[in-house]
Protein backbone atom coordinates (compact mmCIF):
# COMPACT_ATOMS: atom_id res chain seq x y z
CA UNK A 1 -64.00 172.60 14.98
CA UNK A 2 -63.73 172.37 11.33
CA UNK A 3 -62.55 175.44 9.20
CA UNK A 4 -63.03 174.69 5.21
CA UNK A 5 -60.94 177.79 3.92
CA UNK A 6 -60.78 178.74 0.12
CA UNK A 7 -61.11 175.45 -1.23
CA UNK A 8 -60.63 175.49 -5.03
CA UNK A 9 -61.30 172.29 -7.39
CA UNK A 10 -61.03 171.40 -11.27
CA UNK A 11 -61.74 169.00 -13.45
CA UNK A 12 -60.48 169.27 -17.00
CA UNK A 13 -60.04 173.52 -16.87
CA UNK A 14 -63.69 173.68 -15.33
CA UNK A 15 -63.96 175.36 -11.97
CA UNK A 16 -66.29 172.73 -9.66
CA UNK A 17 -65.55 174.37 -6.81
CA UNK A 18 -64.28 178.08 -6.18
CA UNK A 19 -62.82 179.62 -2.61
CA UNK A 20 -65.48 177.57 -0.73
CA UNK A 21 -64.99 178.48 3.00
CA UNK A 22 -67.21 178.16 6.35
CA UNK A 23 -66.77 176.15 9.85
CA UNK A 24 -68.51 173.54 11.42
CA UNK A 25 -68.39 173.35 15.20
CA UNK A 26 -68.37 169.73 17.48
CA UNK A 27 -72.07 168.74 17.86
CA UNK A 28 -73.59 170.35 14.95
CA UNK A 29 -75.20 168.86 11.93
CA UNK A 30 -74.16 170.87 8.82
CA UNK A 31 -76.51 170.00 5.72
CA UNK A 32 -74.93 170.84 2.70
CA UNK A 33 -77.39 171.52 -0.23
CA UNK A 34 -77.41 171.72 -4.15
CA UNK A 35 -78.80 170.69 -7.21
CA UNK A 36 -76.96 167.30 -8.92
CA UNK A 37 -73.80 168.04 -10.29
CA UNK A 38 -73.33 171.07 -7.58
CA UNK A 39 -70.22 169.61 -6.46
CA UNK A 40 -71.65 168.05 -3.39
CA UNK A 41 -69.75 164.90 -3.40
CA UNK A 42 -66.53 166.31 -4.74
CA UNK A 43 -66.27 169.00 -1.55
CA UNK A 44 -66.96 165.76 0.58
CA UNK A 45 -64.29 163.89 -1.10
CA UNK A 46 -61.97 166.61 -0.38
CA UNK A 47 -62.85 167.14 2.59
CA UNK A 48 -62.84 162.97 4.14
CA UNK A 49 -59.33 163.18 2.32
CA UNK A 50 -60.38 161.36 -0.65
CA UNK A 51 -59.33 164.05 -3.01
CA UNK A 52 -57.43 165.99 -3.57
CA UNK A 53 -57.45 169.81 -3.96
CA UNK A 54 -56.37 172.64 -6.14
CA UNK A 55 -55.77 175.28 -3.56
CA UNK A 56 -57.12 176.28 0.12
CA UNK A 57 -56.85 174.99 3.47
CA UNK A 58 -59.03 172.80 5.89
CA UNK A 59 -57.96 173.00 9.79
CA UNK A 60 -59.45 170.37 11.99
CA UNK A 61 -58.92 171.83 15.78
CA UNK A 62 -56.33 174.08 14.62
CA UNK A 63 -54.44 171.90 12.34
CA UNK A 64 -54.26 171.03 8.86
CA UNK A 65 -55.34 167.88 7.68
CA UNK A 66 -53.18 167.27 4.44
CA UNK A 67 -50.39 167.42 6.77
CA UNK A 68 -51.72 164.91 9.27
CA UNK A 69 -54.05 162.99 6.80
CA UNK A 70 -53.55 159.72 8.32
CA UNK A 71 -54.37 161.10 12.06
CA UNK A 72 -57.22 163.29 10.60
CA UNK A 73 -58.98 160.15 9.00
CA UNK A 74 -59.09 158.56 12.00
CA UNK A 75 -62.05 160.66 13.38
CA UNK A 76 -63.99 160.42 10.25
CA UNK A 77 -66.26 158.24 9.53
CA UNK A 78 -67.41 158.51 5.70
CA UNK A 79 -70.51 157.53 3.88
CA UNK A 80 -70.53 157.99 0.22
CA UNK A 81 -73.26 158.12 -2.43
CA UNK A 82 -73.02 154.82 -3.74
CA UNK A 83 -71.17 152.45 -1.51
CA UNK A 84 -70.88 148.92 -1.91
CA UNK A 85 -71.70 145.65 0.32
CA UNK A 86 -70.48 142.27 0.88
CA UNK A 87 -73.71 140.31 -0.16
CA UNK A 88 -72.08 137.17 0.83
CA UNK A 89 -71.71 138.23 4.50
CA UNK A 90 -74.59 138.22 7.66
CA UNK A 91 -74.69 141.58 8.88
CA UNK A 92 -73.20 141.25 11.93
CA UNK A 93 -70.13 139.38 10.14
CA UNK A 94 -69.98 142.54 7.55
CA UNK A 95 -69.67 145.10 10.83
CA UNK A 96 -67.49 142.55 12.17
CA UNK A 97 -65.21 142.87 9.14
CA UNK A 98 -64.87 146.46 9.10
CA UNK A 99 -64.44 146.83 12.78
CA UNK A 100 -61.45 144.28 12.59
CA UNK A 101 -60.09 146.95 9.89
CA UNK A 102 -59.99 149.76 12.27
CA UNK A 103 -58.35 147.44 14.73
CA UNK A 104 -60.99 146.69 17.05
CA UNK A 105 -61.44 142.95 17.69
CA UNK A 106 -63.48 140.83 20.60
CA UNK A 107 -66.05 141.44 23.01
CA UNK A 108 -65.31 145.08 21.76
CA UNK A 109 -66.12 145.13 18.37
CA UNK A 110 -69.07 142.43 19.50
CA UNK A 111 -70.38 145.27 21.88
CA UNK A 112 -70.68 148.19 19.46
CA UNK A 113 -71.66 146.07 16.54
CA UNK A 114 -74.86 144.71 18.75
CA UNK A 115 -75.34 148.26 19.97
CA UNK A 116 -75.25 150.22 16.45
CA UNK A 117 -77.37 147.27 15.30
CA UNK A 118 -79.88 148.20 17.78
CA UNK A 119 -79.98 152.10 17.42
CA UNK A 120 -80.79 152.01 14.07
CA UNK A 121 -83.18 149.29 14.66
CA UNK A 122 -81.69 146.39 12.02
CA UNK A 123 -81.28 144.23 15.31
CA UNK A 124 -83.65 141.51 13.94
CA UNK A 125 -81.84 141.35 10.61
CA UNK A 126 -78.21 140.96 12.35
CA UNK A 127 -78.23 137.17 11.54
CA UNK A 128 -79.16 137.57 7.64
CA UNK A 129 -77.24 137.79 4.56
CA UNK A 130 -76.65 141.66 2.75
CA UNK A 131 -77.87 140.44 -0.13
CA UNK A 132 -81.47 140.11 1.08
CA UNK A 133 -81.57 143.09 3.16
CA UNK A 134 -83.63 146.12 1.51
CA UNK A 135 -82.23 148.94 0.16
CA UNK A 136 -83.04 151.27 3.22
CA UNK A 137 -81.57 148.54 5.55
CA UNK A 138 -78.58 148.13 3.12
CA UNK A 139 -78.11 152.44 3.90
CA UNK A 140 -78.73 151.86 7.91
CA UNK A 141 -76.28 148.75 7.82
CA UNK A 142 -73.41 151.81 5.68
CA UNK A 143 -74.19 154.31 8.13
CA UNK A 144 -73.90 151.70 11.26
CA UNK A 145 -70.20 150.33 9.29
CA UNK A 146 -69.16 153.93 9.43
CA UNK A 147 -69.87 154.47 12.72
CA UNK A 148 -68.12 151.45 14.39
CA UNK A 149 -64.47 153.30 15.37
CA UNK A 150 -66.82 155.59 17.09
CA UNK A 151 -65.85 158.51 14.86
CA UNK A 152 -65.86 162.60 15.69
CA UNK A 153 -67.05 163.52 12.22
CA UNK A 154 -69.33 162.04 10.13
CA UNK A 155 -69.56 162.93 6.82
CA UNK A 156 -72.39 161.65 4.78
CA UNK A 157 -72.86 161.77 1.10
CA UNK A 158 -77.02 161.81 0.30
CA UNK A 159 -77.41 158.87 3.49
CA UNK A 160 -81.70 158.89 2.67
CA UNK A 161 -81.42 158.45 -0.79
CA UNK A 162 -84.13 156.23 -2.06
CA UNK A 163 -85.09 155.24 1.51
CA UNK A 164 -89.12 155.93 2.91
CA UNK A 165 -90.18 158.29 5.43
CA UNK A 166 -89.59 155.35 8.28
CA UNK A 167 -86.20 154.45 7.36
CA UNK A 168 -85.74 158.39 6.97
CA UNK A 169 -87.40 158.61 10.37
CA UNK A 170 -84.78 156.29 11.98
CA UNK A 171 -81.87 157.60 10.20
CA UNK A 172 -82.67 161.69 11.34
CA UNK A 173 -83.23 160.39 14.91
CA UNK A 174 -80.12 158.51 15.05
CA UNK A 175 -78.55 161.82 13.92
CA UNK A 176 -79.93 163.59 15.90
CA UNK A 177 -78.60 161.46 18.95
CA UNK A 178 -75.22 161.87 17.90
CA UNK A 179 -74.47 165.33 17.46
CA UNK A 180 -76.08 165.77 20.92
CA UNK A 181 -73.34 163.77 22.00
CA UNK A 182 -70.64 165.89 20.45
CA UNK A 183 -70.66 164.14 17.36
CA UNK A 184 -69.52 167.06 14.12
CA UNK A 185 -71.84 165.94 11.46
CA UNK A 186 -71.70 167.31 7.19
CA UNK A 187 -74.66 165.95 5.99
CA UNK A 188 -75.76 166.54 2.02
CA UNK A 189 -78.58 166.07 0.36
CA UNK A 190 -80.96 167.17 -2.59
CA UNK A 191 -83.98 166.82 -1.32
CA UNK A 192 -84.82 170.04 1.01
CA UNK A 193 -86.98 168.25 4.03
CA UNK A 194 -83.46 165.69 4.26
CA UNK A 195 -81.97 168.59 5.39
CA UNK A 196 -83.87 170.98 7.21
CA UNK A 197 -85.60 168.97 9.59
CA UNK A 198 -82.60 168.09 11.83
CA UNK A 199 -79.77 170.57 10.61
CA UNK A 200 -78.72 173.68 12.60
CA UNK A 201 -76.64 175.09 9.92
CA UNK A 202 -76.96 175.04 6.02
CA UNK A 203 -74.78 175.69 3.10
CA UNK A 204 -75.91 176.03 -0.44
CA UNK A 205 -73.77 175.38 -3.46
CA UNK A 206 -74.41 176.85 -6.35
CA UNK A 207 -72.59 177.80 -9.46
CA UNK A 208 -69.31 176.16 -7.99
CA UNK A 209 -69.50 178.46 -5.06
CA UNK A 210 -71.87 179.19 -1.99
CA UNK A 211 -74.87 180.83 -2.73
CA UNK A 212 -76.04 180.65 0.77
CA UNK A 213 -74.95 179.89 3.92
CA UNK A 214 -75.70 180.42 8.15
CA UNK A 215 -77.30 179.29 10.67
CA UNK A 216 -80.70 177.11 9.93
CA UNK A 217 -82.92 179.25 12.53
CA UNK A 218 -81.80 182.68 11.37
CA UNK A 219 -82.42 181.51 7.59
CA UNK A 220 -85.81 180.76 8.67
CA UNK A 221 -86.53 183.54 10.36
CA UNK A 222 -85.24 185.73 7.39
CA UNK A 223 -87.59 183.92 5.01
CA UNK A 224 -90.59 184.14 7.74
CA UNK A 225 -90.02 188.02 8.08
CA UNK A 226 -90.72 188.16 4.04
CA UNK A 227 -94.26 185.93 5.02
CA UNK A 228 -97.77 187.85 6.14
CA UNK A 229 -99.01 188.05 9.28
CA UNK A 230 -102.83 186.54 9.65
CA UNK A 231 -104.81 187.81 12.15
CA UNK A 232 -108.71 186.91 13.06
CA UNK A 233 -110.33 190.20 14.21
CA UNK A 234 -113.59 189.87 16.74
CA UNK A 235 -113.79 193.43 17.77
CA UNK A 236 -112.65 196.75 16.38
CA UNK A 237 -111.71 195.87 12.87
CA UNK A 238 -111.77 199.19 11.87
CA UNK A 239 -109.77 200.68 14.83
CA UNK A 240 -107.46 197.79 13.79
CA UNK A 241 -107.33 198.47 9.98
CA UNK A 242 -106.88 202.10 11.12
CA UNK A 243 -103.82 200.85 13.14
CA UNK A 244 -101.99 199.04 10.80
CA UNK A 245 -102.39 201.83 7.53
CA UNK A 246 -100.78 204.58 9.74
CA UNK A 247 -97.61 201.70 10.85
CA UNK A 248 -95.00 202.43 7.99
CA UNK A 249 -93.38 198.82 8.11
CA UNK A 250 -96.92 197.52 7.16
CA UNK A 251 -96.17 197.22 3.46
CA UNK A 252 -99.63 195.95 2.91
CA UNK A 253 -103.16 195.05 4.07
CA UNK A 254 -105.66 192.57 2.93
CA UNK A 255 -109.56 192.09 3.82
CA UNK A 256 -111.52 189.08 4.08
CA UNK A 257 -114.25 189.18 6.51
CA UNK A 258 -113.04 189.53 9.89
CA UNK A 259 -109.65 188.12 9.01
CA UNK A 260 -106.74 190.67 7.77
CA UNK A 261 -103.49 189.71 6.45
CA UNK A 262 -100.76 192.32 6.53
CA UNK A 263 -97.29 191.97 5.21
CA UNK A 264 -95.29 193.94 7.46
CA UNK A 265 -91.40 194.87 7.38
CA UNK A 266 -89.61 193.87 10.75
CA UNK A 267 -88.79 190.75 12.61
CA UNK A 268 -90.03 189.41 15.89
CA UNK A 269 -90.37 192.11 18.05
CA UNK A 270 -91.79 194.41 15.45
CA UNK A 271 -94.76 191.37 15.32
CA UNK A 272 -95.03 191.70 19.10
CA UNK A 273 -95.26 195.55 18.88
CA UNK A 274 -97.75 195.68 16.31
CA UNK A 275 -100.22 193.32 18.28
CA UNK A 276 -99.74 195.40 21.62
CA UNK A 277 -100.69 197.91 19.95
CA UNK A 278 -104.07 196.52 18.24
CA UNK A 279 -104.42 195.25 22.12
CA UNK A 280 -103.90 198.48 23.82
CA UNK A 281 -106.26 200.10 21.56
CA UNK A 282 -109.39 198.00 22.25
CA UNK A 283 -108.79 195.75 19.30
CA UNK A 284 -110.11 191.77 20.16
CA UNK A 285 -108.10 189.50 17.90
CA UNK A 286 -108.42 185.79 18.31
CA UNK A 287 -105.52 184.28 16.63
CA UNK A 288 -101.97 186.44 15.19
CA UNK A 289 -99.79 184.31 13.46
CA UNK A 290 -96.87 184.81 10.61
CA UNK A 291 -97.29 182.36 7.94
CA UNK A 292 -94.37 179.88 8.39
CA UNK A 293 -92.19 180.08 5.14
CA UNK A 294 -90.02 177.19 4.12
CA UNK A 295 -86.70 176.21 2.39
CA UNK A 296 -88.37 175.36 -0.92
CA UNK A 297 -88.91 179.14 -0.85
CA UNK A 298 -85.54 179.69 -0.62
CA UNK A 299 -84.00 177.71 -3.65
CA UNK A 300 -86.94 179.48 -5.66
CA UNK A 301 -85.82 182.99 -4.76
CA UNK A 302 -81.86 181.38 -5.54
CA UNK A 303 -82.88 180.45 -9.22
């Protein structure tokens, strides 16, 4: 586990970041959110080791890592926002390279370099020079160089930037596959469907500090309890109508036809209750569904 405990930075008297603090457990993917110029890449600089602090703490299994900085670094493995490339290598020669730095040489470092080729499908560019690879490849090829010590955290600093939904595709997959095997994973990003599509928790920066934070399911469910129910009515609208004006955590009701839309106060189990209740009274309803809300909802309400 990861505990990120009143982290404070500064640049020139201006607070960037203020008494930042949450935890990120082994096999989660933690998507860190904010506008440009939120401080993203400085609290991932801070925390890969990269930079240092003004005040606070970060434990990694108990243990701080500006004491054992060297160790710590180890387990990382650490994509930035603009990283550069060896254009005069072949790929497999520029994995090669980096896995010789970390000390792994041979039929070893030939084994994981064919095999992180191959996840994130750049297997039939292996033999080819950087320089002529495309952008989205170039990212792929980063991500696979910072993967080749077989790092426990990966922290990566807007990885889809500029790539299209396929490379994006590959990329969240190949996430996804590694924090089910145990893999910690800080993940930022700017661009909300980056992020909430594979993440299980979420932090928001904001203002130098965090505006929001949790886990991703609660979030959503907090911003679907704020969304109206639709409901298609065959029989007993009326009984139903009747039903729903008499409930006081229906905060609202709308008519169209045979289809009513209700805002109600409550979460899941108040949604269940209210349709056993149309059910139990006679009332025929085809379809009950909450509206599914969304994270662009979120940074609308945060502004």
């Amino acid at each position: 586990m990861l505990e990120v405990k009143n982290i404070c930075k500064n640049y020139k008297k201006k607070s960037v970041l203020k008494d930042i603090s949450f935890t990120i457990e082994n096999g989660s993917i933690c998507g860190l959110m904010g506008e440009n110029g939120a401080g993203k890449s400085t609290l991932m600089k801070i925390i890969a080791g990269l930079l240092k602090c003004d005040s606070g703490e970060i434990l990694y299994d108990g243990k701080s890592i500006f004491k054992n900085i060297n160790s710590f670094q180890k387990n990382i493995g650490y994509m930035p926002d603009f990283f550069g490339v060896y254009d005069n290598l072949k790929v497999t020669e520029y994995l090669l390279f980096f896995a010789g730095l970390y000390g792994i040489y041979g039929d070893e470092a030939d084994e994981r370099c064919l095999y992180l080729l191959d996840r994130l499908n750049l297997s039939e560019v292996k033999e080819q020079y950087v320089d002529f690879l495309s952008r989205g490849m170039k990212q792929r090829l980063c991500l696979a160089r910072c993967l080749m010590h077989k790092p426990k955290i990966l922290i990566l600093d807007e990885p889809c930037s500029g790539m299209d939904s396929l490379n994006r595709t590959i990329v969240k997959q190949f996430l996804m596959e590694e924090a089910e095997a145990e893999t910690m994973i800080f993940i930022s990003s700017h661009v909300i469907s980056d992020i909430s599509d594979i993440c299980s928790e979420l932090l928001v920066l904001e203002d130098n500090h965090i505006k929001l934070s949790g886990n991703m399911e609660d979030i959503m469910v907090a911003i679907n309890e704020k969304n109206p129910i639709y409901m298609t009515i065959l029989e007993g609208k009326e009984e139903a109508i009747r039903i729903l004006k008499e409930d006081p955590d229906v905060l609202s009701i709308s008519i169209d036809g045979n289809e009513l839309r209700c805002n109600i106060r409550g979460n899941r189990i108040k949604e269940a209750l209210i349709l056993e209740e149309l059910v139990t009274n006679g009332v025929v309803i085809s379809s009950y569904d909450r509206h599914k809300g969304n994270l662009e909802k979120v940074f609308s309400e945060l502004k």
